[in-house]
PDB file of N, CA and C in Angstrom:
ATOM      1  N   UNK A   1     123.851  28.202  82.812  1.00  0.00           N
ATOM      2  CA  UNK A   1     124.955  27.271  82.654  1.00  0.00           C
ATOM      3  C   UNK A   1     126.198  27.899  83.283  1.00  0.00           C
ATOM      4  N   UNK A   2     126.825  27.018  84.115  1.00  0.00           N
ATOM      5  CA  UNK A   2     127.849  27.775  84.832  1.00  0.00           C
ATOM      6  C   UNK A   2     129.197  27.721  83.521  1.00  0.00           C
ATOM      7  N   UNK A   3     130.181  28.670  83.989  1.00  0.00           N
ATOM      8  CA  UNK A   3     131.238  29.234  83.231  1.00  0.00           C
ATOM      9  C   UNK A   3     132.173  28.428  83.062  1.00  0.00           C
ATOM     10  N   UNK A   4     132.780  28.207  82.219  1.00  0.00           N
ATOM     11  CA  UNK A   4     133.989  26.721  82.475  1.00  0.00           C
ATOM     12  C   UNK A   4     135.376  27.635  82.622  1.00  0.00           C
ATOM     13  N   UNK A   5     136.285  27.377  83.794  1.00  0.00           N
ATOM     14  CA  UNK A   5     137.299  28.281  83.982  1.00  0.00           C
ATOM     15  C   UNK A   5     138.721  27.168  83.331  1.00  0.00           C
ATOM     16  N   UNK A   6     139.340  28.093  83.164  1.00  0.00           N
ATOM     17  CA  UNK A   6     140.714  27.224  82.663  1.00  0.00           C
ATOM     18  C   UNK A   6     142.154  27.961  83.510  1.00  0.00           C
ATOM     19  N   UNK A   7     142.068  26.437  84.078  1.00  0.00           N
ATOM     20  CA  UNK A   7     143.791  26.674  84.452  1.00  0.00           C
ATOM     21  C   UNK A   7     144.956  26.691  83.900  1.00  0.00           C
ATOM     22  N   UNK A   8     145.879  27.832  84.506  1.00  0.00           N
ATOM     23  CA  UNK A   8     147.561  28.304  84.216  1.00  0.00           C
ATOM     24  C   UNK A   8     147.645  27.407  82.554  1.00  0.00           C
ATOM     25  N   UNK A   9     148.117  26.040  82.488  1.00  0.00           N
ATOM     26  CA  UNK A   9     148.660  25.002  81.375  1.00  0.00           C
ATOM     27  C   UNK A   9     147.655  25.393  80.320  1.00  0.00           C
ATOM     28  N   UNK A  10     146.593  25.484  80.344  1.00  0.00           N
ATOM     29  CA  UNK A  10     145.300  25.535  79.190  1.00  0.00           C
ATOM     30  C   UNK A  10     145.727  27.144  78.913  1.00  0.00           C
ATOM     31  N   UNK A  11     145.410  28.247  79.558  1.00  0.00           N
ATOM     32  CA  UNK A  11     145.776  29.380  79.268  1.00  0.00           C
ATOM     33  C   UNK A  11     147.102  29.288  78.355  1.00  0.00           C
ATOM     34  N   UNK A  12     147.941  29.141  78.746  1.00  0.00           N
ATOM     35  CA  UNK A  12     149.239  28.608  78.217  1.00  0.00           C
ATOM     36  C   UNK A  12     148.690  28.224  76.916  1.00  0.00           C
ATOM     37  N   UNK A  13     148.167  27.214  76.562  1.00  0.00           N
ATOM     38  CA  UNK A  13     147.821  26.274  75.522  1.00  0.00           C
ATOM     39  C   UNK A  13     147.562  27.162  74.927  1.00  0.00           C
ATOM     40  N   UNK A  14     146.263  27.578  74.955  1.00  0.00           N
ATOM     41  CA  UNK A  14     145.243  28.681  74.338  1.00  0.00           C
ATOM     42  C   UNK A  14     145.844  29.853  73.486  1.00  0.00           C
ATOM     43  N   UNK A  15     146.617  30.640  74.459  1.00  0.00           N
ATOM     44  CA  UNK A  15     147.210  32.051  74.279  1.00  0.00           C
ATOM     45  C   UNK A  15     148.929  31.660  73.171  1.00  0.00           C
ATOM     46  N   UNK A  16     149.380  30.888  73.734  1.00  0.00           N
ATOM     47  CA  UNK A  16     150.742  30.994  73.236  1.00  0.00           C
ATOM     48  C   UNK A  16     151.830  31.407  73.876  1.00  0.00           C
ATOM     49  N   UNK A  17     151.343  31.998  75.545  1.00  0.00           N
ATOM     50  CA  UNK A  17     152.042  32.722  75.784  1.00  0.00           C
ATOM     51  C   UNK A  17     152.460  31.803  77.285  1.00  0.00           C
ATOM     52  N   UNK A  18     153.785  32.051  77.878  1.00  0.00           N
ATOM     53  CA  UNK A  18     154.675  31.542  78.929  1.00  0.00           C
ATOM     54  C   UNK A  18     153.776  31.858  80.080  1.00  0.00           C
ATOM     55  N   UNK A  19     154.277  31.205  80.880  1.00  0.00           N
ATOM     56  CA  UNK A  19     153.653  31.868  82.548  1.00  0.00           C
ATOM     57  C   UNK A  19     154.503  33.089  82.811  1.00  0.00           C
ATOM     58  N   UNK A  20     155.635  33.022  82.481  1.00  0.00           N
ATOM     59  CA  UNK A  20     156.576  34.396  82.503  1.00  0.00           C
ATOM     60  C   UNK A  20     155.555  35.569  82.190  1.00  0.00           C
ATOM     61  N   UNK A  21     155.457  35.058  80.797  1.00  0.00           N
ATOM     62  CA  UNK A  21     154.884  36.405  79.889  1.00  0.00           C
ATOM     63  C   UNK A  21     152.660  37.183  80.497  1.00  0.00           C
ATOM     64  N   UNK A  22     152.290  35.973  80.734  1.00  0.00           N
ATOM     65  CA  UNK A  22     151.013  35.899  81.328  1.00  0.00           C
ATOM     66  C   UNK A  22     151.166  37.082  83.009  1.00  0.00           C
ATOM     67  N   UNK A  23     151.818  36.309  83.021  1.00  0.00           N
ATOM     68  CA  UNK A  23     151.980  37.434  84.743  1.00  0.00           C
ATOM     69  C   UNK A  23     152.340  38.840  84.452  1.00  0.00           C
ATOM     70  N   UNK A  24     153.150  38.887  83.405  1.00  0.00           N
ATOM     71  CA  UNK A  24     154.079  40.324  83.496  1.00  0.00           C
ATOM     72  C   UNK A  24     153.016  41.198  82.968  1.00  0.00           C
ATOM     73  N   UNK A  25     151.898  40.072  81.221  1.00  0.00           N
ATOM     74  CA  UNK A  25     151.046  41.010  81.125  1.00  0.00           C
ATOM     75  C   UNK A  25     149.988  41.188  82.613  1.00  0.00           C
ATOM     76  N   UNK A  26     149.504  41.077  82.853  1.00  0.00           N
ATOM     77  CA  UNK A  26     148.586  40.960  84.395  1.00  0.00           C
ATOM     78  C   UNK A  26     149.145  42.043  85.010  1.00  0.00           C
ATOM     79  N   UNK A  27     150.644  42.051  85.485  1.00  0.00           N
ATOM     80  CA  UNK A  27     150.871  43.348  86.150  1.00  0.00           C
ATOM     81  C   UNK A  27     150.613  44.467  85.243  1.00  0.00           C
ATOM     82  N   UNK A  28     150.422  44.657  84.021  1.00  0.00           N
ATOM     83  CA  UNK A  28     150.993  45.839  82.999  1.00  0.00           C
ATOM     84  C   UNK A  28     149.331  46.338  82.698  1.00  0.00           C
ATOM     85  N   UNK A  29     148.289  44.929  83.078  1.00  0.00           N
ATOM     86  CA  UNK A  29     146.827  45.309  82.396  1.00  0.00           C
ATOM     87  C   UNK A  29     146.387  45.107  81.043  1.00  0.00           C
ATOM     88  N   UNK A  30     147.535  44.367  80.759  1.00  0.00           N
ATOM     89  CA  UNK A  30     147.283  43.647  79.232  1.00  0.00           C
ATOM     90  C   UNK A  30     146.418  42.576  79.096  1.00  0.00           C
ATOM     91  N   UNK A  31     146.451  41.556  80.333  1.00  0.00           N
ATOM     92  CA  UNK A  31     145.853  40.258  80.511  1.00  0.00           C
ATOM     93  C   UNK A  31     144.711  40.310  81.575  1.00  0.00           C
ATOM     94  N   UNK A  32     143.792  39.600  81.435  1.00  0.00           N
ATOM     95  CA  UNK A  32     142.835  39.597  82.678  1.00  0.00           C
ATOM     96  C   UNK A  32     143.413  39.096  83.425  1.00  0.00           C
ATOM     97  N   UNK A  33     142.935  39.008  84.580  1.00  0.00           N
ATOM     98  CA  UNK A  33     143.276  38.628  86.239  1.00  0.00           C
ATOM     99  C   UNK A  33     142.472  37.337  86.064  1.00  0.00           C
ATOM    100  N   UNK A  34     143.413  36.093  87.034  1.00  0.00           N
ATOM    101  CA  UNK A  34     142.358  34.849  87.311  1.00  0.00           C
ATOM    102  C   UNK A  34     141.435  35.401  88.320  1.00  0.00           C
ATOM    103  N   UNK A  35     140.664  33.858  88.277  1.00  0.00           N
ATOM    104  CA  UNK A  35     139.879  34.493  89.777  1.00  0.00           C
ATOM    105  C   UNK A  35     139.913  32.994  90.930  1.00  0.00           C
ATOM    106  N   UNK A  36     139.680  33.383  91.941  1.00  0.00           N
ATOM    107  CA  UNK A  36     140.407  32.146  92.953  1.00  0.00           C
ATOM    108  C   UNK A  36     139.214  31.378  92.852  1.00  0.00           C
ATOM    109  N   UNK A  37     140.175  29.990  92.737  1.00  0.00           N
ATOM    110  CA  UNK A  37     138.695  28.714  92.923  1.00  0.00           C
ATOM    111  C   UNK A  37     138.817  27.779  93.745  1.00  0.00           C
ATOM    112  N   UNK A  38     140.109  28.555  94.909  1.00  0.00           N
ATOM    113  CA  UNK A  38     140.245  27.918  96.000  1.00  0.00           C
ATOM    114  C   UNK A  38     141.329  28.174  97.044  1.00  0.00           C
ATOM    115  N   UNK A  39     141.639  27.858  97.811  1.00  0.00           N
ATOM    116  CA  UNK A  39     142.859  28.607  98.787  1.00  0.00           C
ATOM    117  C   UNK A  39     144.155  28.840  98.051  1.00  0.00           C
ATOM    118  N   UNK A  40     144.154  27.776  97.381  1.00  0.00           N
ATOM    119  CA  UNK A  40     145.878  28.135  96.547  1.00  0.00           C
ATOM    120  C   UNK A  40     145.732  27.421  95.135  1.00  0.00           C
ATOM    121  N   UNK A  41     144.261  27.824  94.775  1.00  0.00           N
ATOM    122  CA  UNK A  41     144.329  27.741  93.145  1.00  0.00           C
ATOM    123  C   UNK A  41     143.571  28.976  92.464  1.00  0.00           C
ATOM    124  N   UNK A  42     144.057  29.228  90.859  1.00  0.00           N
ATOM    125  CA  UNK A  42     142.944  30.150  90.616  1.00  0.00           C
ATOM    126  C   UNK A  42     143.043  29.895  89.054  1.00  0.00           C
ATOM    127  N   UNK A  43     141.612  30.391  88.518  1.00  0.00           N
ATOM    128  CA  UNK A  43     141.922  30.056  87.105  1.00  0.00           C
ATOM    129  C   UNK A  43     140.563  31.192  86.364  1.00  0.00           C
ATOM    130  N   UNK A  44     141.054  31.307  85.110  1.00  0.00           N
ATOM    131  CA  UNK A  44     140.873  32.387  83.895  1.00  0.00           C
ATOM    132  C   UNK A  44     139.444  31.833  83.777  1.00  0.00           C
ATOM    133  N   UNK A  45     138.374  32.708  83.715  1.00  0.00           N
ATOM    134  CA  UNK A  45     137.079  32.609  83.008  1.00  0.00           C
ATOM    135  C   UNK A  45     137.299  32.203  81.627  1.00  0.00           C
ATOM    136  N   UNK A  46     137.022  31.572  81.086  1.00  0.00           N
ATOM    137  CA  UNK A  46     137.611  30.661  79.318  1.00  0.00           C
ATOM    138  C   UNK A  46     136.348  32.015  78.575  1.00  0.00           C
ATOM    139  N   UNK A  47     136.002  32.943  79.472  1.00  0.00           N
ATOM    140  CA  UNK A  47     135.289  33.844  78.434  1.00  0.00           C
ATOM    141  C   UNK A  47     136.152  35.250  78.617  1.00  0.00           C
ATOM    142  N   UNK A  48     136.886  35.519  79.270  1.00  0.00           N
ATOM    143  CA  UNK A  48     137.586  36.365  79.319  1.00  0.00           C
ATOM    144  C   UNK A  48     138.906  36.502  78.641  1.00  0.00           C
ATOM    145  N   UNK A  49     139.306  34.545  78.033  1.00  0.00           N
ATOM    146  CA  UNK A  49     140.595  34.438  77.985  1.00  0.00           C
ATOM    147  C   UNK A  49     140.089  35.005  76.378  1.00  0.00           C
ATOM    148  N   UNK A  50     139.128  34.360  76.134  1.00  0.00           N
ATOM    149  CA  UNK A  50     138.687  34.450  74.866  1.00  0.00           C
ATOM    150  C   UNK A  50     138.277  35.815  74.205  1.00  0.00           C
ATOM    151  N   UNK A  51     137.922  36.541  74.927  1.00  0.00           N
ATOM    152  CA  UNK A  51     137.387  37.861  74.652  1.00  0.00           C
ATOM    153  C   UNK A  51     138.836  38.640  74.451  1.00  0.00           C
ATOM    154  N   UNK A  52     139.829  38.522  74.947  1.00  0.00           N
ATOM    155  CA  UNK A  52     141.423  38.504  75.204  1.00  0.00           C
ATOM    156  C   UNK A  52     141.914  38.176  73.852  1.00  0.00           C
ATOM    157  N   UNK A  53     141.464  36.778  73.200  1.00  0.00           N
ATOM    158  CA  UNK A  53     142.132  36.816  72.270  1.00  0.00           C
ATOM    159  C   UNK A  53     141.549  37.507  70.822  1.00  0.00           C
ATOM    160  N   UNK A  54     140.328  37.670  71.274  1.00  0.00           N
ATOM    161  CA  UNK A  54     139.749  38.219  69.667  1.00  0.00           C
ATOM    162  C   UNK A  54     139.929  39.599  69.470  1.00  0.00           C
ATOM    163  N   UNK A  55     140.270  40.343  70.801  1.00  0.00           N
ATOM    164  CA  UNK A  55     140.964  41.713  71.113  1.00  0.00           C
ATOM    165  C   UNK A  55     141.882  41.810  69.981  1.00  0.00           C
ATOM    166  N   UNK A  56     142.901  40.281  70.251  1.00  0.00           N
ATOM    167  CA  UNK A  56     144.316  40.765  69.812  1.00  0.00           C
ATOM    168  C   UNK A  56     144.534  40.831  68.047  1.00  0.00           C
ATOM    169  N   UNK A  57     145.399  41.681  67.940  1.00  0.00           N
ATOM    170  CA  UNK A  57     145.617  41.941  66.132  1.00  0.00           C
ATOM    171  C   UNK A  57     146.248  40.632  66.098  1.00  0.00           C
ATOM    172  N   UNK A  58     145.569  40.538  64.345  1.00  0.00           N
ATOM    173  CA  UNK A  58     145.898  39.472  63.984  1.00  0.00           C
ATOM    174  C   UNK A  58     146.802  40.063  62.834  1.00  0.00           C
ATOM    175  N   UNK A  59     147.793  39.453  62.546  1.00  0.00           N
ATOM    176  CA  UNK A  59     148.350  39.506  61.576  1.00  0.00           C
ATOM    177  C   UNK A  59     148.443  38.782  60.370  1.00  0.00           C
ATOM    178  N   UNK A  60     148.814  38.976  58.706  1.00  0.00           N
ATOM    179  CA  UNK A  60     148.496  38.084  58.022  1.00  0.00           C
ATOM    180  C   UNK A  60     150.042  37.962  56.939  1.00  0.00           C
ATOM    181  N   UNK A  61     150.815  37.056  56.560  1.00  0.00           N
ATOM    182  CA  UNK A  61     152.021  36.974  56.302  1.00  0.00           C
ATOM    183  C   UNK A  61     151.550  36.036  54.744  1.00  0.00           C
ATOM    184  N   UNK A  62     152.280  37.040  54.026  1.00  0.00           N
ATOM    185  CA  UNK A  62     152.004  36.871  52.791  1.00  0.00           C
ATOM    186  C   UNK A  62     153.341  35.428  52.191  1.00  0.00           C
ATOM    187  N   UNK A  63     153.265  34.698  51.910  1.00  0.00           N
ATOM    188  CA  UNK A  63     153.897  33.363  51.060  1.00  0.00           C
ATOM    189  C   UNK A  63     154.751  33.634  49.719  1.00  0.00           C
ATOM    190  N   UNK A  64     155.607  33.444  49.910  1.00  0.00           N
ATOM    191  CA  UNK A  64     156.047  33.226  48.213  1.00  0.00           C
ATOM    192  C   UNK A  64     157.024  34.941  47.932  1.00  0.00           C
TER     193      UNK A  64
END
């Protein structure tokens, strides 16, 4: 079964995070790299974005 990739807006969606913030991690090695799915498009393996997020600490904020 081929891989379902998600573009820039969905990443966005997904993560929480800006296109600002997505790039800067990418330069730093925080974020995976897209991969090109065409001359002037490219988009995130939805298994990498994901593997990305279960990485990240979760935090838990106590009520009351």
């Amino acid at each position: 079964m081929p891989e379902h990739h998600l573009r820039r807006p969905a990443v966005e969606a997904a993560t929480g995070l800006s296109r600002s913030t997505i790039y800067a991690m990418m330069d730093s090695g925080d974020f995976p790299r897209p991969i090109r799915i065409g001359r002037r498009a490219v988009a995130w393996p939805e298994s990498a974005v994901l593997a990305w997020l279960a990485d990240r600490p979760t935090t838990m904020r106590t009520v009351g």
